[in-house]
N, C-alpha and C. Protein backbone atom coordinates (compact mmCIF):
# COMPACT_ATOMS: atom_id res chain seq x y z
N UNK A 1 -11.01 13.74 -8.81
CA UNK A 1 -10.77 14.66 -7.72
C UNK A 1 -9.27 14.96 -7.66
N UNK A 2 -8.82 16.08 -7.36
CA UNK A 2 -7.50 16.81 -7.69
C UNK A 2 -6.94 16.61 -5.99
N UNK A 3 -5.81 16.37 -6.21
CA UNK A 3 -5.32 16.41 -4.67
C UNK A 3 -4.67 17.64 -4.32
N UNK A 4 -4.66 17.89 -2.77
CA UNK A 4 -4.08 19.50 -2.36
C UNK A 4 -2.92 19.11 -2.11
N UNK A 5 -2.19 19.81 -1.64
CA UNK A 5 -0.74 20.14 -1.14
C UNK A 5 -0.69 19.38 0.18
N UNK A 6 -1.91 19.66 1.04
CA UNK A 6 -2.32 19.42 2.15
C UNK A 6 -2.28 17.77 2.60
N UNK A 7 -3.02 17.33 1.39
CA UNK A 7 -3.60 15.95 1.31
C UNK A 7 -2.00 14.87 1.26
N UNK A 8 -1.55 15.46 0.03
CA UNK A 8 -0.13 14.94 -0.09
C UNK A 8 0.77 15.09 0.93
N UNK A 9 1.16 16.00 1.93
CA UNK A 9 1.66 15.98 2.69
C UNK A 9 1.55 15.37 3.94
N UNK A 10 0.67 14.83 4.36
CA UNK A 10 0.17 14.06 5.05
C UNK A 10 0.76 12.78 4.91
N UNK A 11 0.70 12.16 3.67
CA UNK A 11 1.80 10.66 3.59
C UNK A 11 3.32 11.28 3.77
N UNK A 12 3.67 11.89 3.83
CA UNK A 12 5.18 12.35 4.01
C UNK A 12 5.57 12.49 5.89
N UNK A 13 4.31 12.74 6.36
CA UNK A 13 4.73 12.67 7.87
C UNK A 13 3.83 11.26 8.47
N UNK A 14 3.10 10.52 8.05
CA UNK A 14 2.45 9.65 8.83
C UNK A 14 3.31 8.31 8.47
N UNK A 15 3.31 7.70 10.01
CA UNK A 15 4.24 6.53 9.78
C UNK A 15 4.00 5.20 9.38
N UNK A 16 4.22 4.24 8.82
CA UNK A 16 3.77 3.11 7.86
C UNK A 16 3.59 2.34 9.24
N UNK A 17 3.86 2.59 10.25
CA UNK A 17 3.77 2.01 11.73
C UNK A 17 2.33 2.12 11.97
N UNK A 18 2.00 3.04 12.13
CA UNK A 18 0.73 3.73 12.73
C UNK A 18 -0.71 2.80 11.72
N UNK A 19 -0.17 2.70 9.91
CA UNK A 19 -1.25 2.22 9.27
C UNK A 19 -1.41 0.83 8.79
N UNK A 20 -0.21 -0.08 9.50
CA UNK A 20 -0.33 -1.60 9.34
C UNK A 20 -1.30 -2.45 10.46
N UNK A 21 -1.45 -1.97 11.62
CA UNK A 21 -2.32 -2.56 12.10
C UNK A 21 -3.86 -2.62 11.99
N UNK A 22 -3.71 -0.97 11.22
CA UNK A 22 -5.33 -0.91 10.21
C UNK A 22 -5.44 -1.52 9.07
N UNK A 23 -4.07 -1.74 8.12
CA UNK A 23 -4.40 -2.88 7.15
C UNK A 23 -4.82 -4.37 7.56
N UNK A 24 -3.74 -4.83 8.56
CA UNK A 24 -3.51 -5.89 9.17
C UNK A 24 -5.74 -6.36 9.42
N UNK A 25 -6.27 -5.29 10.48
CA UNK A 25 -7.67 -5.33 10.66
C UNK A 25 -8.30 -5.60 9.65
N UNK A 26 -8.32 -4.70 8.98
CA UNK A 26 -9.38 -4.72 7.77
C UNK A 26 -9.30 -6.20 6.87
N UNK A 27 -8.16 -7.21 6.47
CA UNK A 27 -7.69 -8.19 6.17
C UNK A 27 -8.49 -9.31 6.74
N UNK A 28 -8.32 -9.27 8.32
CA UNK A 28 -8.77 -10.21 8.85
C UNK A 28 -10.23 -10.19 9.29
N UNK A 29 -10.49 -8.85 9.22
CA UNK A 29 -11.73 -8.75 9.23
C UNK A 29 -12.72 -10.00 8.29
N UNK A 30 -12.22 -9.91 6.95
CA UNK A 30 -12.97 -10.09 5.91
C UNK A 30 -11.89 -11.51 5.51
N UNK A 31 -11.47 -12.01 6.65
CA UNK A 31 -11.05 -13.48 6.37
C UNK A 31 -10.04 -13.88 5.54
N UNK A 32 -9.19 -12.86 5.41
CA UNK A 32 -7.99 -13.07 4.91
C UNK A 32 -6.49 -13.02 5.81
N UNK A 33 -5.57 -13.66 5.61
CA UNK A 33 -4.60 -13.20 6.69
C UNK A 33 -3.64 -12.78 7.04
N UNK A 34 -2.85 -11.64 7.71
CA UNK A 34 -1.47 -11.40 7.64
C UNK A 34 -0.30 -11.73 7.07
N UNK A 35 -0.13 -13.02 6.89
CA UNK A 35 0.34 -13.82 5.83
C UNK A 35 0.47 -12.90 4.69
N UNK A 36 -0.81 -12.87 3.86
CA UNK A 36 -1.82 -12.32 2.58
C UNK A 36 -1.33 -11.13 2.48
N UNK A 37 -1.61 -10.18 3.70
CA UNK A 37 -0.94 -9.38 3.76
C UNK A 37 0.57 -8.61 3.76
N UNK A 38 1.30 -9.34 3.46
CA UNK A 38 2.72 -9.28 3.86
C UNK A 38 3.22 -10.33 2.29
N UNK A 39 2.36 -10.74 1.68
CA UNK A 39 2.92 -11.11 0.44
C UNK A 39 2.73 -9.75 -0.25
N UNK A 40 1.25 -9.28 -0.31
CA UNK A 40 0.83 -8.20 -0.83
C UNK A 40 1.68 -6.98 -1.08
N UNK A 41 2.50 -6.67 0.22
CA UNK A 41 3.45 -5.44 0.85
C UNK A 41 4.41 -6.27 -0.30
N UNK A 42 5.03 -6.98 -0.15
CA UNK A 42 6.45 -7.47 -0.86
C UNK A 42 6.39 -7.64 -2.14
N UNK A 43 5.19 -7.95 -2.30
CA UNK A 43 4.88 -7.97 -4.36
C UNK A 43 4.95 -6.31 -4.52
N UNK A 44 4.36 -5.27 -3.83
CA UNK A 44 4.54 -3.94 -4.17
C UNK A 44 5.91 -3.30 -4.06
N UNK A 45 6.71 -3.62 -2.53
CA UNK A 45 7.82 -3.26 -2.02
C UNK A 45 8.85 -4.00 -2.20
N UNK A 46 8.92 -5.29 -2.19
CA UNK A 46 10.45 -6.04 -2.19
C UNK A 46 10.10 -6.24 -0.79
N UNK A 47 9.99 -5.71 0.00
CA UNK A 47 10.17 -6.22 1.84
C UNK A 47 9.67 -7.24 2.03
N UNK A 48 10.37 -8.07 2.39
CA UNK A 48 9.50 -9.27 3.23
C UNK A 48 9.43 -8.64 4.58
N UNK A 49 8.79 -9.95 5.10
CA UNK A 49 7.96 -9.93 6.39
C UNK A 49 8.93 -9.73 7.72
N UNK A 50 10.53 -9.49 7.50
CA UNK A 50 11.50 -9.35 8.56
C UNK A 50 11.73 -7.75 8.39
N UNK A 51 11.84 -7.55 6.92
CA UNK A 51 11.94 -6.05 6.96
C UNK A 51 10.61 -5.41 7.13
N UNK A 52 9.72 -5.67 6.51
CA UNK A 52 8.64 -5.15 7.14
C UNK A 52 8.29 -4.55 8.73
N UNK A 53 8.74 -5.95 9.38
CA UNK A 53 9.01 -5.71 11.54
C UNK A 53 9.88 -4.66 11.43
N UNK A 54 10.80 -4.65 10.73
CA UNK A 54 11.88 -3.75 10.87
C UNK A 54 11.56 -2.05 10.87
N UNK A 55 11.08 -2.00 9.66
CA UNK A 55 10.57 -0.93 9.71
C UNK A 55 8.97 -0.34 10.35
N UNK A 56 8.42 -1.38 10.55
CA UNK A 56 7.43 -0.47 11.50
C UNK A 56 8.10 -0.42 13.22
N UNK A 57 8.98 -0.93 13.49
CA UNK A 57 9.63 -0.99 14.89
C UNK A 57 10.52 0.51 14.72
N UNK A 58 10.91 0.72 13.55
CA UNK A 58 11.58 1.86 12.77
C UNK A 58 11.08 3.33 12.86
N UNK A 59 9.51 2.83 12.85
CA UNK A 59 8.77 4.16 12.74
C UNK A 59 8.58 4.55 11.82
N UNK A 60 9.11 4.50 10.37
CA UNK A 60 9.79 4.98 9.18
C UNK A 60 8.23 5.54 8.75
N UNK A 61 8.49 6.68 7.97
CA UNK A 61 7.09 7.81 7.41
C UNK A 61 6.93 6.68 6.26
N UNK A 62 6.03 7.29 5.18
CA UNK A 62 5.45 6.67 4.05
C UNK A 62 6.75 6.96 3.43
N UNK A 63 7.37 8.07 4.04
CA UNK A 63 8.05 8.91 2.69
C UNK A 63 9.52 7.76 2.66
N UNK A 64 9.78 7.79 3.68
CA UNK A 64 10.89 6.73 4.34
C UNK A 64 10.82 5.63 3.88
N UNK A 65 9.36 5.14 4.17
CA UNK A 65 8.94 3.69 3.31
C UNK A 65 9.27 3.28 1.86
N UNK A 66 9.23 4.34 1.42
CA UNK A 66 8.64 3.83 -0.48
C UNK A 66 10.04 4.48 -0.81
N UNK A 67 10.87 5.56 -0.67
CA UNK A 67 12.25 5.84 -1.03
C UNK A 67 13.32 4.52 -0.76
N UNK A 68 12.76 3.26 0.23
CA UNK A 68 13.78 2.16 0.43
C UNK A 68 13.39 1.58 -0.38
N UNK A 69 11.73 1.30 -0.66
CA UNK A 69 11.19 0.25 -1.66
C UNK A 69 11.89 0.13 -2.82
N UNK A 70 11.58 -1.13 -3.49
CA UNK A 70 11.88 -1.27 -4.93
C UNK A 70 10.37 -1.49 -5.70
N UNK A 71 10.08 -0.78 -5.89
CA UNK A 71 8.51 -0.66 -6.57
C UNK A 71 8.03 -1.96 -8.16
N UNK A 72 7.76 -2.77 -7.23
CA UNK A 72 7.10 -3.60 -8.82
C UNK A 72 7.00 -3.20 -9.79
N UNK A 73 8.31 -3.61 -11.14
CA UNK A 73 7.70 -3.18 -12.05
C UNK A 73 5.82 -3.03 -12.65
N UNK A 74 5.26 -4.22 -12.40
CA UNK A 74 3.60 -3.92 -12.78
C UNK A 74 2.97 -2.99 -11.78
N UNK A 75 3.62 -2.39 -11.13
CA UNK A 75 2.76 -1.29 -9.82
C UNK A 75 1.96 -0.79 -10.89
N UNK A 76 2.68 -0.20 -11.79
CA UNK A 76 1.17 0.87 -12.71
C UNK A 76 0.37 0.42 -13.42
N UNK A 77 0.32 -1.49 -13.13
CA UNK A 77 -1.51 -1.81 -13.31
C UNK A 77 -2.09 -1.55 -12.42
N UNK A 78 -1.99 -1.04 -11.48
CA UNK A 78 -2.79 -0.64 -10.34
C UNK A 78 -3.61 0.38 -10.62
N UNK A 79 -4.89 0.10 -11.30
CA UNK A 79 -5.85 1.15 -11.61
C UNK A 79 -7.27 1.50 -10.60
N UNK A 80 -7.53 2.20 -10.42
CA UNK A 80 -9.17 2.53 -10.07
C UNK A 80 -8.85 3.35 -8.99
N UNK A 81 -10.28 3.63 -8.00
CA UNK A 81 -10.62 4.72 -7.51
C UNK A 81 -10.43 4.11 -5.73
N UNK A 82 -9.77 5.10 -5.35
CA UNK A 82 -9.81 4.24 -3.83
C UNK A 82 -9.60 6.07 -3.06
N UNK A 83 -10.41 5.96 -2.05
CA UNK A 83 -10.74 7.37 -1.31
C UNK A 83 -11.16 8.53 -2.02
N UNK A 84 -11.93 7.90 -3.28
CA UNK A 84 -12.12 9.25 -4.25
C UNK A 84 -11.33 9.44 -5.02
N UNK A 85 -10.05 8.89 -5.22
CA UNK A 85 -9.26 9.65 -6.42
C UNK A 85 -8.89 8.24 -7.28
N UNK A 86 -8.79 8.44 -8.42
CA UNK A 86 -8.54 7.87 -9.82
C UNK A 86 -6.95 7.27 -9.20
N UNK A 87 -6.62 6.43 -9.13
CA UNK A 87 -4.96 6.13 -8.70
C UNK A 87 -4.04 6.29 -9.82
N UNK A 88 -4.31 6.64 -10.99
CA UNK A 88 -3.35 6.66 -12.21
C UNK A 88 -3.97 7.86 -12.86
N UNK A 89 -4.40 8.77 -11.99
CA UNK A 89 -4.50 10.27 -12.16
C UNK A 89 -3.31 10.88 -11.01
N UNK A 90 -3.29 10.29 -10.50
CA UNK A 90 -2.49 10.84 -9.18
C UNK A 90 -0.97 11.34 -9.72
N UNK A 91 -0.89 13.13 -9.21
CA UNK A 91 0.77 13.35 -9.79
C UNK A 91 1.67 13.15 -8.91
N UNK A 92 1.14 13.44 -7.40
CA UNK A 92 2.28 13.60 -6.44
C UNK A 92 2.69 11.54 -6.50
N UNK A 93 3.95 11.74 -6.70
CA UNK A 93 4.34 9.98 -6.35
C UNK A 93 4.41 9.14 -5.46
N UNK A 94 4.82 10.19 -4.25
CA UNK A 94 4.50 9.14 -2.87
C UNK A 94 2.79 9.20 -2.68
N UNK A 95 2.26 10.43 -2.89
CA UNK A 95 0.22 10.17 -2.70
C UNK A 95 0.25 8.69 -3.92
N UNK A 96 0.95 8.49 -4.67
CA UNK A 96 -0.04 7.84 -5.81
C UNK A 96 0.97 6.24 -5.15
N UNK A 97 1.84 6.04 -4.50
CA UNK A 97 2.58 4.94 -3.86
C UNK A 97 1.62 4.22 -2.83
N UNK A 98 1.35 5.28 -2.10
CA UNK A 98 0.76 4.94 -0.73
C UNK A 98 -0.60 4.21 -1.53
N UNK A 99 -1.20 5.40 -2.47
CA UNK A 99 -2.72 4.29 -2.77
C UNK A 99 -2.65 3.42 -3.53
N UNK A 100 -1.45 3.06 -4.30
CA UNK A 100 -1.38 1.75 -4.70
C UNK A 100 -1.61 0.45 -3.63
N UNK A 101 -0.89 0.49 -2.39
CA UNK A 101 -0.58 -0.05 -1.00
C UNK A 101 -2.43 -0.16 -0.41
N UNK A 102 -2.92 0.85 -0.77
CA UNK A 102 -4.44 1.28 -0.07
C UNK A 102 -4.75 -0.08 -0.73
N UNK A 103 -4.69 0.75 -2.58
CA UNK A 103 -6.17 -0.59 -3.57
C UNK A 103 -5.63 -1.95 -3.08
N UNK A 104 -4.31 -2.71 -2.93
CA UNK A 104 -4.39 -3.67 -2.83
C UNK A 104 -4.77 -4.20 -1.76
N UNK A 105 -4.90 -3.21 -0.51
CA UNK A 105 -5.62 -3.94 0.68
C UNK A 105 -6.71 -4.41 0.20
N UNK A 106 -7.25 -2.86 -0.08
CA UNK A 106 -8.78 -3.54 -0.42
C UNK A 106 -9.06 -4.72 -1.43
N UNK A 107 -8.10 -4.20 -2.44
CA UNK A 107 -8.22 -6.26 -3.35
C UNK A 107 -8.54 -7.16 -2.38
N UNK A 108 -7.71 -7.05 -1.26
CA UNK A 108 -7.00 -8.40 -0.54
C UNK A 108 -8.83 -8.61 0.19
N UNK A 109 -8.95 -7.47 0.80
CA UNK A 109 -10.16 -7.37 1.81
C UNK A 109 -11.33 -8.00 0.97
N UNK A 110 -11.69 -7.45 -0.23
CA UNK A 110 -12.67 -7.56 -0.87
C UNK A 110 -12.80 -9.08 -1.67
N UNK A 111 -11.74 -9.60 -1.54
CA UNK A 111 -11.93 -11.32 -1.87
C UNK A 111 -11.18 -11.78 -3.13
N UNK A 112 -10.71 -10.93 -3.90
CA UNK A 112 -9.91 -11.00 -5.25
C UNK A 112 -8.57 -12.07 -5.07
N UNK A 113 -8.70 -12.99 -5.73
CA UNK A 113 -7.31 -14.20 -5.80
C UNK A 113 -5.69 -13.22 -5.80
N UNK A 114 -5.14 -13.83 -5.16
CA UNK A 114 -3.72 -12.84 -5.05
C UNK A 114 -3.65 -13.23 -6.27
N UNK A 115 -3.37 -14.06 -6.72
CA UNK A 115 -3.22 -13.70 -8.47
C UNK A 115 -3.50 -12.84 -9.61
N UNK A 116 -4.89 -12.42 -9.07
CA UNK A 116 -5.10 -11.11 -9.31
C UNK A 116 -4.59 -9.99 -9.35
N UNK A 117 -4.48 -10.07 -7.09
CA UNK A 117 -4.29 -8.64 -6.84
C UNK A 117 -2.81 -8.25 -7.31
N UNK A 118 -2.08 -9.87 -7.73
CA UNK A 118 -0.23 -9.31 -8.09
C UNK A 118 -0.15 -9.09 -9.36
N UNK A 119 -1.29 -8.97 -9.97
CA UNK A 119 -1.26 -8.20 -11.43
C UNK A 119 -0.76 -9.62 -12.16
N UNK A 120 -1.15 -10.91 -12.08
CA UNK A 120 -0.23 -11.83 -12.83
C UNK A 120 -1.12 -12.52 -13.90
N UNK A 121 -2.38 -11.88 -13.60
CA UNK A 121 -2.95 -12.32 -15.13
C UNK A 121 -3.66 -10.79 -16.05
């Protein structure tokens, strides 16, 4: 599935504020914990868990988010399909940032060893 202009623009104004307490849910939902979560963010981003507060107290957009990040070198094992789109089809870079951030929730949610989800085997 091809992304619009529309679709992409959308991570450029929505704030990483607004979508951590829906990661944060979905995590604990399925018995994993904030903790988990916040290694997850820092294996992708570099942020630990002080900058992390920081910037959702910040407000900071996606776009804001991932221009501070330092992006894991292994980010682009991050393969498969999450909301319909192929994640290593993706051209726009912040759309294809943000769903890197998506698949590994769901790693996290879906039960996969962080060893896994940090790409370390």
């Amino acid at each position: 599935m091809k992304t619009t202009p529309e679709h992409n623009e959308k991570f450029v104004k929505m704030t990483f504020a607004s979508v951590y307490p829906l990661y944060q849910i979905k995590v604990e939902r399925k018995g994993r914990t904030e903790a988990e979560l916040l290694q997850v963010i820092e294996w992708l981003t570099g942020f630990d868990e002080v900058r992390v507060r920081q910037l959702r107290e910040e407000k900071v957009t996606f776009a804001t988010f991932f221009e501070r990040a330092t992006l894991h070198p292994n980010a682009s094992m991050i393969k498969g399909m999450i909301c319909g789109y192929r994640i290593e089809e993706l051209v726009n870079p912040l759309t294809q940032k943000v769903r890197y951030l998506d698949k590994l929730v769901d790693e996290l949610a879906q039960g996969k060893s962080l060893e896994k989800i940090l790409r370390k085997t």
